[in-house]
PDB file of N, CA and C in Angstrom:
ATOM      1  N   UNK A   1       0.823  -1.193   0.000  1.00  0.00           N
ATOM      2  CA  UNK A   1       0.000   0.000   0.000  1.00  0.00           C
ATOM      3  C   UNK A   1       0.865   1.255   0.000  1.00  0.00           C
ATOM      4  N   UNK A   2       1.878   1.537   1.201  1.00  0.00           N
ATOM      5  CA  UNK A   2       3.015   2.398   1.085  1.00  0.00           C
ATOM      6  C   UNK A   2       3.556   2.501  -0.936  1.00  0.00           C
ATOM      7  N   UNK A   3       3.750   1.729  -1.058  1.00  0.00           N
ATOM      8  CA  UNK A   3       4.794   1.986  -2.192  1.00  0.00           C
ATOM      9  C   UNK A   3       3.043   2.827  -3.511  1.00  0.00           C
ATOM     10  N   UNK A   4       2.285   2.039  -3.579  1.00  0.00           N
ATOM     11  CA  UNK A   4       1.381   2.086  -4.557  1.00  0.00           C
ATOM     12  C   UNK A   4       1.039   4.151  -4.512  1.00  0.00           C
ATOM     13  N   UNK A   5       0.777   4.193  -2.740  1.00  0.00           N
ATOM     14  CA  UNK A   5       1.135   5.608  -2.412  1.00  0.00           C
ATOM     15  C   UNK A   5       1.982   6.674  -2.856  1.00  0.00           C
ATOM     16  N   UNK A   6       3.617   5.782  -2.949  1.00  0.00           N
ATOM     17  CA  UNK A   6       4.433   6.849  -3.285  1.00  0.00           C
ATOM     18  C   UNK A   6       4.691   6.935  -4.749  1.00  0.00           C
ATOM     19  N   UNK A   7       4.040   6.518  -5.121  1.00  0.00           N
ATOM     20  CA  UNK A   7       3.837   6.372  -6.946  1.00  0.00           C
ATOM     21  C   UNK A   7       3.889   7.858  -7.778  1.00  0.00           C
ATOM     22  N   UNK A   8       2.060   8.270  -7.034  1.00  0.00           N
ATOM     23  CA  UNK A   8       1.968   9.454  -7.704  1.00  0.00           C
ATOM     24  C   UNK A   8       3.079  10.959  -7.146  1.00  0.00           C
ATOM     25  N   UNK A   9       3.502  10.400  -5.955  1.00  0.00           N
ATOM     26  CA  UNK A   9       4.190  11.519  -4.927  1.00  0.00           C
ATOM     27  C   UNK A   9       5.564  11.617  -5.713  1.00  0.00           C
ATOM     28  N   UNK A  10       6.251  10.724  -6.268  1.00  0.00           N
ATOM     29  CA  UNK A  10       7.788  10.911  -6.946  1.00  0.00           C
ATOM     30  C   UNK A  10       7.644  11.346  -8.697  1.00  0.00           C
ATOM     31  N   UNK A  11       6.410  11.146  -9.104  1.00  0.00           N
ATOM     32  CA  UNK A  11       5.879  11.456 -10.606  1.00  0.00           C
ATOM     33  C   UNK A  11       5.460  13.057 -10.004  1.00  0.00           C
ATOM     34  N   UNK A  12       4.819  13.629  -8.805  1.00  0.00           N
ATOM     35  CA  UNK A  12       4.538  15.115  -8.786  1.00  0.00           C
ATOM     36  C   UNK A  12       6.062  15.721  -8.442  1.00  0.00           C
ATOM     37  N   UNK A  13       7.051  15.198  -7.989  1.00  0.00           N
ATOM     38  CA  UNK A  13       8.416  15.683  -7.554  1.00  0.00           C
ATOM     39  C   UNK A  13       8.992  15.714  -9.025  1.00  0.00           C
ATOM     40  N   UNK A  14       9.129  15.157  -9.813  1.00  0.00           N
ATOM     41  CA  UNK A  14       9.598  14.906 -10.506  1.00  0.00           C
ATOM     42  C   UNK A  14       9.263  15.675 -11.798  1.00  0.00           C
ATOM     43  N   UNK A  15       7.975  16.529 -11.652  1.00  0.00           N
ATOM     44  CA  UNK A  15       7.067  16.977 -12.600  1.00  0.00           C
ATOM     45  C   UNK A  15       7.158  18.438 -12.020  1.00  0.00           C
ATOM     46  N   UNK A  16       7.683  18.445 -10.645  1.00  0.00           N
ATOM     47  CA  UNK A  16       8.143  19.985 -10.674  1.00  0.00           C
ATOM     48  C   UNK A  16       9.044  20.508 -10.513  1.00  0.00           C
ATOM     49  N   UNK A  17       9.869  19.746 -10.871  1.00  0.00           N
ATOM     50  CA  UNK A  17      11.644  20.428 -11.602  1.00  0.00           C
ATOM     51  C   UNK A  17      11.291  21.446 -12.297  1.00  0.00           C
ATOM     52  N   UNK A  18      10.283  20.642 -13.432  1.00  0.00           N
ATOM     53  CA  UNK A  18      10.414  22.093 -14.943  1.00  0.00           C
ATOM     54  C   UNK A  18       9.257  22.894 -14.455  1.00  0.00           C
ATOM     55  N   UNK A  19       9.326  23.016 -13.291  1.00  0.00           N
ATOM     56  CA  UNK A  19       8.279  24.714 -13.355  1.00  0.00           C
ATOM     57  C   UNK A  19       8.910  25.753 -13.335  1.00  0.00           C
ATOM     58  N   UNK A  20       8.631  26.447 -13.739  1.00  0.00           N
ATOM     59  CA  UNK A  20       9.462  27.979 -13.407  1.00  0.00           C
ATOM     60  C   UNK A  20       9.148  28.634 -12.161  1.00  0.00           C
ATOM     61  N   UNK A  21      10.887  29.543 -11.284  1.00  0.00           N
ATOM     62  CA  UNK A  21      10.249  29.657 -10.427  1.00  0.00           C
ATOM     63  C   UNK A  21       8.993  30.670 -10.320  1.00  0.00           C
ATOM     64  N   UNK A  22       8.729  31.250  -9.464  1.00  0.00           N
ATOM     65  CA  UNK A  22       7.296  32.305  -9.495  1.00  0.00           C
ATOM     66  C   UNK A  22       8.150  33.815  -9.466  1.00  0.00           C
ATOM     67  N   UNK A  23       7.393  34.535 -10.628  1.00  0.00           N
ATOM     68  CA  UNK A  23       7.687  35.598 -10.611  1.00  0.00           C
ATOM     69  C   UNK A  23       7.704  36.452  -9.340  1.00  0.00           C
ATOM     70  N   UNK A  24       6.707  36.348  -8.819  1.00  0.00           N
ATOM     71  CA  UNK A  24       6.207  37.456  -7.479  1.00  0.00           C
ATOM     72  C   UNK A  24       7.672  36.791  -6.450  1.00  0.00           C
ATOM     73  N   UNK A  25       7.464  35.491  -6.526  1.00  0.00           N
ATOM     74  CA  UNK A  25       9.295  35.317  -5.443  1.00  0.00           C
ATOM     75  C   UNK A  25      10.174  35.907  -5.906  1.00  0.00           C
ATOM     76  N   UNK A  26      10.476  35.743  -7.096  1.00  0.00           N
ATOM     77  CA  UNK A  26      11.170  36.023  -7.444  1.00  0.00           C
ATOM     78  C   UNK A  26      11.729  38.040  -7.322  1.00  0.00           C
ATOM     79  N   UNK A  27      10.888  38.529  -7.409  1.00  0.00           N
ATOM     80  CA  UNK A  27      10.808  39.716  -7.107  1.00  0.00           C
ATOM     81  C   UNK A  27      10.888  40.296  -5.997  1.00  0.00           C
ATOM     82  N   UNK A  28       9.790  39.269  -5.227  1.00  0.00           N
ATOM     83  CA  UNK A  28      10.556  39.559  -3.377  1.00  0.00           C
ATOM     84  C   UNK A  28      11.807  39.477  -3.238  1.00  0.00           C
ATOM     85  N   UNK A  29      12.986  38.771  -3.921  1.00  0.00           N
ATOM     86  CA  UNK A  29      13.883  38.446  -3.548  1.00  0.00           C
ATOM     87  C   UNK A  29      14.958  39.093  -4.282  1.00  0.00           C
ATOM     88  N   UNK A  30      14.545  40.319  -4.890  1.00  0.00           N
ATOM     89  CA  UNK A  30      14.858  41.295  -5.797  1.00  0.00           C
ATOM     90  C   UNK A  30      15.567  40.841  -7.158  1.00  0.00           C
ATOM     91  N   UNK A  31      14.989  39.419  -7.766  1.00  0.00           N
ATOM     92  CA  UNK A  31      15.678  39.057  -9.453  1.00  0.00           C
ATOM     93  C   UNK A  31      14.894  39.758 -10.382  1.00  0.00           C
ATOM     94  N   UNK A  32      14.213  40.690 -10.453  1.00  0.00           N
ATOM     95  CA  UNK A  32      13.798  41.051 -10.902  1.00  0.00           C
ATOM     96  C   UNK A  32      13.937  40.774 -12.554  1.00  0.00           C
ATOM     97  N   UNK A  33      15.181  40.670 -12.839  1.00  0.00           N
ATOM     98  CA  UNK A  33      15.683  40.361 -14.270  1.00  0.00           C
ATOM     99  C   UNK A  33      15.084  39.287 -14.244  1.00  0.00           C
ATOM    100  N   UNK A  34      14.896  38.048 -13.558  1.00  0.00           N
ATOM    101  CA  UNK A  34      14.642  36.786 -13.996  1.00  0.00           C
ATOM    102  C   UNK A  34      13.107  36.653 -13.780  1.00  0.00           C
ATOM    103  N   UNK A  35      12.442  37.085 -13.012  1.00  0.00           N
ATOM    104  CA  UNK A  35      11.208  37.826 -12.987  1.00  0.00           C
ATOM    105  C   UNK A  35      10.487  37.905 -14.373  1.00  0.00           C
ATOM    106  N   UNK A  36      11.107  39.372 -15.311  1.00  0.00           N
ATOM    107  CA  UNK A  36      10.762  39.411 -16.328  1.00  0.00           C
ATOM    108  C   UNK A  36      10.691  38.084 -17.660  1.00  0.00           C
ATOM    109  N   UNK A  37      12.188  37.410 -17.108  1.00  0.00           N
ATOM    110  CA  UNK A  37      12.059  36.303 -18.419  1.00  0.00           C
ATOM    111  C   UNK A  37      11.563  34.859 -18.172  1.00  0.00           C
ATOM    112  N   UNK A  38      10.962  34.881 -17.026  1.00  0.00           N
ATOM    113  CA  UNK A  38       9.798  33.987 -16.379  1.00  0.00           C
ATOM    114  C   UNK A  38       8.677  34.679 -16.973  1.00  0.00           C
ATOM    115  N   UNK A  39       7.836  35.826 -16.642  1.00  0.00           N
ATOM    116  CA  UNK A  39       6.903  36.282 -17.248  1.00  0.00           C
ATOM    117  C   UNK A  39       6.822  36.043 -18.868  1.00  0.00           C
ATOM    118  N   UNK A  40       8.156  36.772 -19.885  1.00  0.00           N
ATOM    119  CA  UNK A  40       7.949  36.284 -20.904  1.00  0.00           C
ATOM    120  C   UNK A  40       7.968  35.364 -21.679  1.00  0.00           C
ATOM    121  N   UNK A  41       8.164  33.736 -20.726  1.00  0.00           N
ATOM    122  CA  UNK A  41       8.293  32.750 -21.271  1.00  0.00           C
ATOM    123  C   UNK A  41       6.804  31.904 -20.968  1.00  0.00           C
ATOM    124  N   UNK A  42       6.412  32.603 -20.470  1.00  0.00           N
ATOM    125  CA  UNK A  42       4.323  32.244 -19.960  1.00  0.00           C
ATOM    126  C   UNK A  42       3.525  32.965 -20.131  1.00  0.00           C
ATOM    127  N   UNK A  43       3.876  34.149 -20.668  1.00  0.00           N
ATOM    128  CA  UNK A  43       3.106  34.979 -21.332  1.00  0.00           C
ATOM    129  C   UNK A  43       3.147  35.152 -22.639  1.00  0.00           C
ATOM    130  N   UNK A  44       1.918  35.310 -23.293  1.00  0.00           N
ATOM    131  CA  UNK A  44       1.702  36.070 -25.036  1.00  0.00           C
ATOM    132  C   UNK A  44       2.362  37.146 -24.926  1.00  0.00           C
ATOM    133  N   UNK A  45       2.803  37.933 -24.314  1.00  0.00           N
ATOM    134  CA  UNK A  45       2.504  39.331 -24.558  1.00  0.00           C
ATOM    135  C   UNK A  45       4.148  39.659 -24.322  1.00  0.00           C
ATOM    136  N   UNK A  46       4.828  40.468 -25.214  1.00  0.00           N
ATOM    137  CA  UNK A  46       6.243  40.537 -24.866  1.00  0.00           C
ATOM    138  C   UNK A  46       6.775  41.584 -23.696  1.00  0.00           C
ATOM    139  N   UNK A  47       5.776  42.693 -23.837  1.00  0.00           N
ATOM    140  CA  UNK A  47       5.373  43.993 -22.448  1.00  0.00           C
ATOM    141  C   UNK A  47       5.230  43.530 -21.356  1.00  0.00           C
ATOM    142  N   UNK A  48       6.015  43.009 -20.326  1.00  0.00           N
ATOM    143  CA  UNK A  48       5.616  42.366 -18.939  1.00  0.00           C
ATOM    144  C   UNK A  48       6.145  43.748 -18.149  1.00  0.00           C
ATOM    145  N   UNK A  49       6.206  45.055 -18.290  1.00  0.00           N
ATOM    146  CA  UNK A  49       6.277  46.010 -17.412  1.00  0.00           C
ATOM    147  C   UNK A  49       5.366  46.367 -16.646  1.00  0.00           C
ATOM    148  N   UNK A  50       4.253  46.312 -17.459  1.00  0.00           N
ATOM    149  CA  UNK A  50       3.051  46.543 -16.336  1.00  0.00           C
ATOM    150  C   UNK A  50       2.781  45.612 -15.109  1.00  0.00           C
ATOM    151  N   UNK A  51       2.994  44.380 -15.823  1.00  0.00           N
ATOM    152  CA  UNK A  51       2.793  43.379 -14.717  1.00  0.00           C
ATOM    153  C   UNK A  51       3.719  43.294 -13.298  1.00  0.00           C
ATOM    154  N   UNK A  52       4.997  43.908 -13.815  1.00  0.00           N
ATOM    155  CA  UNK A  52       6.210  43.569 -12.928  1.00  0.00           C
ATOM    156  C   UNK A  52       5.898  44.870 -12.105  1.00  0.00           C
ATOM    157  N   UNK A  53       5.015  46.005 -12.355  1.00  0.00           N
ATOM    158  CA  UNK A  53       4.464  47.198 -11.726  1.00  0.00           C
ATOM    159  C   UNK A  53       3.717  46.892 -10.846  1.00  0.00           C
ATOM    160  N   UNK A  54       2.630  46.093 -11.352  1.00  0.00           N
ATOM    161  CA  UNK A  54       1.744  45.918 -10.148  1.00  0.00           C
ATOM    162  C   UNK A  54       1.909  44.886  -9.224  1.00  0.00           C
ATOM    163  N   UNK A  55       2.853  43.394 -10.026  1.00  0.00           N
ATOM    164  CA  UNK A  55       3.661  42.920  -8.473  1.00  0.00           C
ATOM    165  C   UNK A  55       4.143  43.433  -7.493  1.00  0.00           C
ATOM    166  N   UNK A  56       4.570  44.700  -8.070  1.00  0.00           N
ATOM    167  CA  UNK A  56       5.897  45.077  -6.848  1.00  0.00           C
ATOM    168  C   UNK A  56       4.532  46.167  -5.850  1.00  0.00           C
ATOM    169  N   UNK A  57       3.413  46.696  -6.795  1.00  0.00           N
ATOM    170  CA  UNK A  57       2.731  47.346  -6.140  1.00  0.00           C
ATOM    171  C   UNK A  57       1.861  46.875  -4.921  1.00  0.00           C
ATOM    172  N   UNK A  58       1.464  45.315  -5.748  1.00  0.00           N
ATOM    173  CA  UNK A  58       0.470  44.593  -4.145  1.00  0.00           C
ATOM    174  C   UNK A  58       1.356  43.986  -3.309  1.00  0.00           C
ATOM    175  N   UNK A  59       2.667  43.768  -3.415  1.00  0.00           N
ATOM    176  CA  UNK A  59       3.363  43.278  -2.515  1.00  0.00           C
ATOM    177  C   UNK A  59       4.066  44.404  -1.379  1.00  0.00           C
ATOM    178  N   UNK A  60       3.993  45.479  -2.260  1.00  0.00           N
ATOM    179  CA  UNK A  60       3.978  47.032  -1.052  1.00  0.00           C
ATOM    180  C   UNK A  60       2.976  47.088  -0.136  1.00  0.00           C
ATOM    181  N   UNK A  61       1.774  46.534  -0.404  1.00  0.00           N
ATOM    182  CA  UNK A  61       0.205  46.893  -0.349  1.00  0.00           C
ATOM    183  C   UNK A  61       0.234  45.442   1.226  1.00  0.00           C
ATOM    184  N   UNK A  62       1.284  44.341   0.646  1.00  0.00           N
ATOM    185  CA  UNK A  62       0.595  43.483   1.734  1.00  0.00           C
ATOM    186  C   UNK A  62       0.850  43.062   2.558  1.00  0.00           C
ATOM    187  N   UNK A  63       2.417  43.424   3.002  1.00  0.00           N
ATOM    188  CA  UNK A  63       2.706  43.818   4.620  1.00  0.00           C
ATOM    189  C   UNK A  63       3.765  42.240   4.403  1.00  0.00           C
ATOM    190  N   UNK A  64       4.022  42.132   5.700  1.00  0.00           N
ATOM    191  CA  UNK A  64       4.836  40.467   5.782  1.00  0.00           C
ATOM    192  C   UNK A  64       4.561  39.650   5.851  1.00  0.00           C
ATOM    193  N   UNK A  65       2.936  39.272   5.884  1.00  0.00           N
ATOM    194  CA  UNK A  65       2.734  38.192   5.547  1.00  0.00           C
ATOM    195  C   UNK A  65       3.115  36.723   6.217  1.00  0.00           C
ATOM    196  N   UNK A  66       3.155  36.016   6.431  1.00  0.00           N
ATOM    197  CA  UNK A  66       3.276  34.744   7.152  1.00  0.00           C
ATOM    198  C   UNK A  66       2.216  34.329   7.971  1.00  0.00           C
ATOM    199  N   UNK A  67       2.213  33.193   8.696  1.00  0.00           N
ATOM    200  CA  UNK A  67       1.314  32.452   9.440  1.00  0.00           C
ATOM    201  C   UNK A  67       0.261  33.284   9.799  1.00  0.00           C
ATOM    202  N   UNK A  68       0.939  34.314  10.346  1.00  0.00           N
ATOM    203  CA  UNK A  68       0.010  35.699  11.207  1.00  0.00           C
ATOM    204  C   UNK A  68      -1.272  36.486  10.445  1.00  0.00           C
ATOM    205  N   UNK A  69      -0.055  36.322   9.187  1.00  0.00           N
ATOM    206  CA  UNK A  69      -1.067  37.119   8.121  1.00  0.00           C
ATOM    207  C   UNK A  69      -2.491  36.454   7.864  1.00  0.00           C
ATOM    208  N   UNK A  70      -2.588  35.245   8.186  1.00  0.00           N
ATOM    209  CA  UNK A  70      -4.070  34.526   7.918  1.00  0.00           C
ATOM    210  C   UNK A  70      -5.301  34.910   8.827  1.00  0.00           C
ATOM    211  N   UNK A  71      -5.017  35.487   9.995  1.00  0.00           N
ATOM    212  CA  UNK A  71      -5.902  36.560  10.638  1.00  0.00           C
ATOM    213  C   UNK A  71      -5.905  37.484  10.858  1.00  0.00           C
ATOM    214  N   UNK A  72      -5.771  38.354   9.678  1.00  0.00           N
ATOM    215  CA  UNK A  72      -5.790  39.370   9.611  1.00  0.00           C
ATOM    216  C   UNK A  72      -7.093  39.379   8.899  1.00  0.00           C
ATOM    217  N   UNK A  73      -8.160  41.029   9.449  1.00  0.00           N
ATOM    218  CA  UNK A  73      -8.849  41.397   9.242  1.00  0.00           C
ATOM    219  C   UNK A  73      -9.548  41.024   7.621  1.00  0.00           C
ATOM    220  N   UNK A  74      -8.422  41.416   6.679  1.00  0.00           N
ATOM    221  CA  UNK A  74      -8.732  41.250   5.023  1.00  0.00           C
ATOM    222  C   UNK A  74      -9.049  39.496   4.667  1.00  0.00           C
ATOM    223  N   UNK A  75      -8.208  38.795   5.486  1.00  0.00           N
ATOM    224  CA  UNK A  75      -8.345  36.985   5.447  1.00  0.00           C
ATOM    225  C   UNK A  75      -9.303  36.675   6.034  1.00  0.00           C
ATOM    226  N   UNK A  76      -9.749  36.863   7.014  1.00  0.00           N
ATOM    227  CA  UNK A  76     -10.347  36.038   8.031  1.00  0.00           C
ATOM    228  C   UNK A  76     -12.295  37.176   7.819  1.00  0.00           C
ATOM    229  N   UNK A  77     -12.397  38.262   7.502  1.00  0.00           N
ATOM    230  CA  UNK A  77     -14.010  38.144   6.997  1.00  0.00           C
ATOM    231  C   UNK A  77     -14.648  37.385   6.604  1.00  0.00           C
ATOM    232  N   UNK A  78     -13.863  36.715   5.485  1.00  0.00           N
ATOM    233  CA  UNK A  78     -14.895  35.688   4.406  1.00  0.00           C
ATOM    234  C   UNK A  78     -15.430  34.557   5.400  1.00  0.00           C
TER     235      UNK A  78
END
């Protein structure tokens, strides 16, 4: 049963090598350059300035975030 388990678990490890990392980390972590050529390798659109604008804008907007951040007022209404 164990093994039949770890089947699909080493096919999802294995299947996320080739992701790219995430732009928005990537930007927290100031690559900004690599940022952009993540965006333009998943995007149609060759203009990723706007986008890399308003990352950097909601991530101004959303404080630090972590564990804590899940009760906060904006999370925890719904």
């Amino acid at each position: 049963m164990f093994g039949l388990g770890a089947i699909p678990a080493v096919i999802l490890v294995i299947a996320m090598w080739r992701l790219p990392d995430s732009p928005r980390w990537l930007i927290g972590r100031s690559m900004v350059e690599q940022a952009k050529l993540v965006l333009r390798r998943i995007r149609t659109a060759s203009d990723v300035g706007p986008e890399i604008t308003d990352i950097r804008q909601s991530m101004a907007k959303q404080g630090a975030g972590g564990v804590f951040g899940l009760f906060q007022p904006s999370v925890s209404e719904f």
